[in-house]
Protein backbone atom coordinates (compact mmCIF):
# COMPACT_ATOMS: atom_id res chain seq x y z
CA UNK A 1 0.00 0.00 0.00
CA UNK A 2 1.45 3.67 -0.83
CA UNK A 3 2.32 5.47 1.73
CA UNK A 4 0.75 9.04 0.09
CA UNK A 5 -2.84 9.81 -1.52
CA UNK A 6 -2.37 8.53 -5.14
CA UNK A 7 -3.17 11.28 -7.53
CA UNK A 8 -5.60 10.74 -10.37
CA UNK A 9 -4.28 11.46 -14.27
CA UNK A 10 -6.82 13.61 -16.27
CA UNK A 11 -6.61 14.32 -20.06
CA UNK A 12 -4.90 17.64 -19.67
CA UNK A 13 -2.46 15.61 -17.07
CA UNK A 14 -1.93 12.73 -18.96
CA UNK A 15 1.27 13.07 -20.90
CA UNK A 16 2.79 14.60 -17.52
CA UNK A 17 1.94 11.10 -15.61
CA UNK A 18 2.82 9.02 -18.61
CA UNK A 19 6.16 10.54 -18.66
CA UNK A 20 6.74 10.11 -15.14
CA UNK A 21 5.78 6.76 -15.85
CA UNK A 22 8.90 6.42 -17.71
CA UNK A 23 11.24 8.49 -15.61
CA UNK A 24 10.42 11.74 -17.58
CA UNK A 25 9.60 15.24 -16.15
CA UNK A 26 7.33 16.15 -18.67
CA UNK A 27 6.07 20.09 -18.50
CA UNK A 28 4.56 22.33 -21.37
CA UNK A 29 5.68 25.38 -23.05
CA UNK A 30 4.36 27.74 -24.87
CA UNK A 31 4.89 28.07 -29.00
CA UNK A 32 4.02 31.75 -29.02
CA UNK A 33 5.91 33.57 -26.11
CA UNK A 34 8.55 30.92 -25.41
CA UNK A 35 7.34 30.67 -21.89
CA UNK A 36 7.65 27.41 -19.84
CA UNK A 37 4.96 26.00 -17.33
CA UNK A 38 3.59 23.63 -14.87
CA UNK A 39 0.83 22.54 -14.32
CA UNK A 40 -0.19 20.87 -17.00
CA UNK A 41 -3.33 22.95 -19.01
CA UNK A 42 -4.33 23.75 -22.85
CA UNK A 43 -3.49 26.97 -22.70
CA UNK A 44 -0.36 29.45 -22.36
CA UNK A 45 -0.74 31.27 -18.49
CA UNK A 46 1.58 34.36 -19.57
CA UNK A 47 -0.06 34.98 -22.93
CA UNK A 48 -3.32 32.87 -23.14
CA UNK A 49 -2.52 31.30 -26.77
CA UNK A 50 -3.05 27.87 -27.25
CA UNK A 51 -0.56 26.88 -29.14
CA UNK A 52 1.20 24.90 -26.30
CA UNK A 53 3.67 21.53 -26.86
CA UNK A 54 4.58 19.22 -24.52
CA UNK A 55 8.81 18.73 -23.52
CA UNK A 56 11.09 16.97 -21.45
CA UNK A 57 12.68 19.22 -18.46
CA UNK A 58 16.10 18.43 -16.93
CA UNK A 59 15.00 17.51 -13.69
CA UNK A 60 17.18 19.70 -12.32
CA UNK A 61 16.33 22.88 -10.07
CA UNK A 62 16.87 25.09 -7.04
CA UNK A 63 14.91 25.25 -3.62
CA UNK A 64 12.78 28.21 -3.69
CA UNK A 65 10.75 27.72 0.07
CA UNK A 66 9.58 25.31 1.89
CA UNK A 67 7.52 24.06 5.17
CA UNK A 68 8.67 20.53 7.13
CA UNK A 69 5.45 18.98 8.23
CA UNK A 70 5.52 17.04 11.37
CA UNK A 71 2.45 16.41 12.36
CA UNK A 72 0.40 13.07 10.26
CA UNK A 73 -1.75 14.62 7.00
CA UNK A 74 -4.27 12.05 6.11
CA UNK A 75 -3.14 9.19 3.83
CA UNK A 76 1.01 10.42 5.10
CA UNK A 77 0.83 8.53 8.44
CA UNK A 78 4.00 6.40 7.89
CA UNK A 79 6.57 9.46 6.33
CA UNK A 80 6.53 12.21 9.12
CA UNK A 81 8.19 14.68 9.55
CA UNK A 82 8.25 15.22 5.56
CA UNK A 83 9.69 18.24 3.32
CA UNK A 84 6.55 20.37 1.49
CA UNK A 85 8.60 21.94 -1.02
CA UNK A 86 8.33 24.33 -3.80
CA UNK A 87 10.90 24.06 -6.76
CA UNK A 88 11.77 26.52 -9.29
CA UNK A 89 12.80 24.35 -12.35
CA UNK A 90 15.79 25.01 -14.14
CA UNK A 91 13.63 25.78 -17.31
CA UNK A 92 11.69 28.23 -15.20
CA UNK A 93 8.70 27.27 -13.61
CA UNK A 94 7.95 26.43 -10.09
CA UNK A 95 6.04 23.08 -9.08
CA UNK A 96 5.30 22.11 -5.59
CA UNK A 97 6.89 18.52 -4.45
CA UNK A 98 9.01 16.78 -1.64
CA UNK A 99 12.23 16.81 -0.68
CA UNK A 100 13.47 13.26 0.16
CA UNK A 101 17.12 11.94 0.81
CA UNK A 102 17.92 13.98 3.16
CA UNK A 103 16.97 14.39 7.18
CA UNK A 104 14.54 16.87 7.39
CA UNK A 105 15.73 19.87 9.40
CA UNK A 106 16.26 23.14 8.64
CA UNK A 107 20.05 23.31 8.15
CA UNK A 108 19.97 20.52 5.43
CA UNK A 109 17.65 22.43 3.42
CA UNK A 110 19.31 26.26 2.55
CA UNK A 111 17.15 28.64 0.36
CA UNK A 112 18.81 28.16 -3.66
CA UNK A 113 19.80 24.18 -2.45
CA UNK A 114 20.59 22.23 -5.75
CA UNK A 115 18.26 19.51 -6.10
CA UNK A 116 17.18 16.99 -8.98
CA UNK A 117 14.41 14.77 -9.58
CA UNK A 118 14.11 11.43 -8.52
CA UNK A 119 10.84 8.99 -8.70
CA UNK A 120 8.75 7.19 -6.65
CA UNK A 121 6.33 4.14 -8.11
CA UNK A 122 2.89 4.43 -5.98
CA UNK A 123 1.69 2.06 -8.69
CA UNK A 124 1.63 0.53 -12.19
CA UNK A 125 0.07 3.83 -13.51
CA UNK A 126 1.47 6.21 -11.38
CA UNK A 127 4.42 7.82 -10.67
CA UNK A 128 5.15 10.72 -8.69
CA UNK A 129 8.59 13.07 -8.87
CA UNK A 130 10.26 14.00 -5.68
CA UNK A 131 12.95 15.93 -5.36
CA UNK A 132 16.39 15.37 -3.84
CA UNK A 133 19.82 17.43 -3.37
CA UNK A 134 22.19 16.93 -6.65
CA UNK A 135 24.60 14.27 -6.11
CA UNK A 136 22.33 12.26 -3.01
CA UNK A 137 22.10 8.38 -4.32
């Protein structure tokens, strides 16, 4: 049994889970004003057009803030105290996540920390991306 909620695709989420599904941070961009984004939708959030393609990001990113939850959220029971993170992609956008492969204090987790993705299988559909320091195995 997972130890998170399990997140249900949609079609405007689909390619993003089926490229996690294959180890894949999959995240749209815009066509028209060059603009990265996340989360997934059919249409451009800096310029409205709809002329939006799907890529594959690096993975890679920087810490921008974060909150270490101690106390049990429904369906987290077995993962306390956990990082709540927020990410600002290397390609530009920001996506909320975890931080995992580290202890969770305060001191392991500066403001700008390098980080990269790394996956977790909740099941044969889904896959989630967490987020880890560069360079932790």
């Amino acid at each position: 049994m997972p130890k998170r909620p399990i997140p249900q695709a949609t079609p405007e989420t689909a390619e993003y889970w089926d490229g996690a599904r294959r180890g894949e941070l999959r995240i749209q961009r815009c066509r028209s004003c060059g603009k990265a984004y996340f989360f997934p939708r059919p249409f451009c959030p800096n310029c409205s057009s709809k002329d939006v393609e799907w890529f594959t990001a690096s993975g890679k990113g920087k810490l921008y803030s974060y909150v270490i939850n101690h106390r049990a959220a429904y369906g987290f029971d077995d993962i306390t105290p956990y990082v709540i993170a927020v990410v600002q992609l290397d390609e530009g956008p920001r996506m909320m996540t975890n931080i995992v492969g580290i202890e969770a204090t305060p001191e392991n987790l500066p403001i700008d920390l390098p980080v990269e993705v790394t996956w977790e299988k909740l099941t044969d559909e889904i896959t989630i991306p967490l987020f880890k320091p560069q360079g932790v195995a």
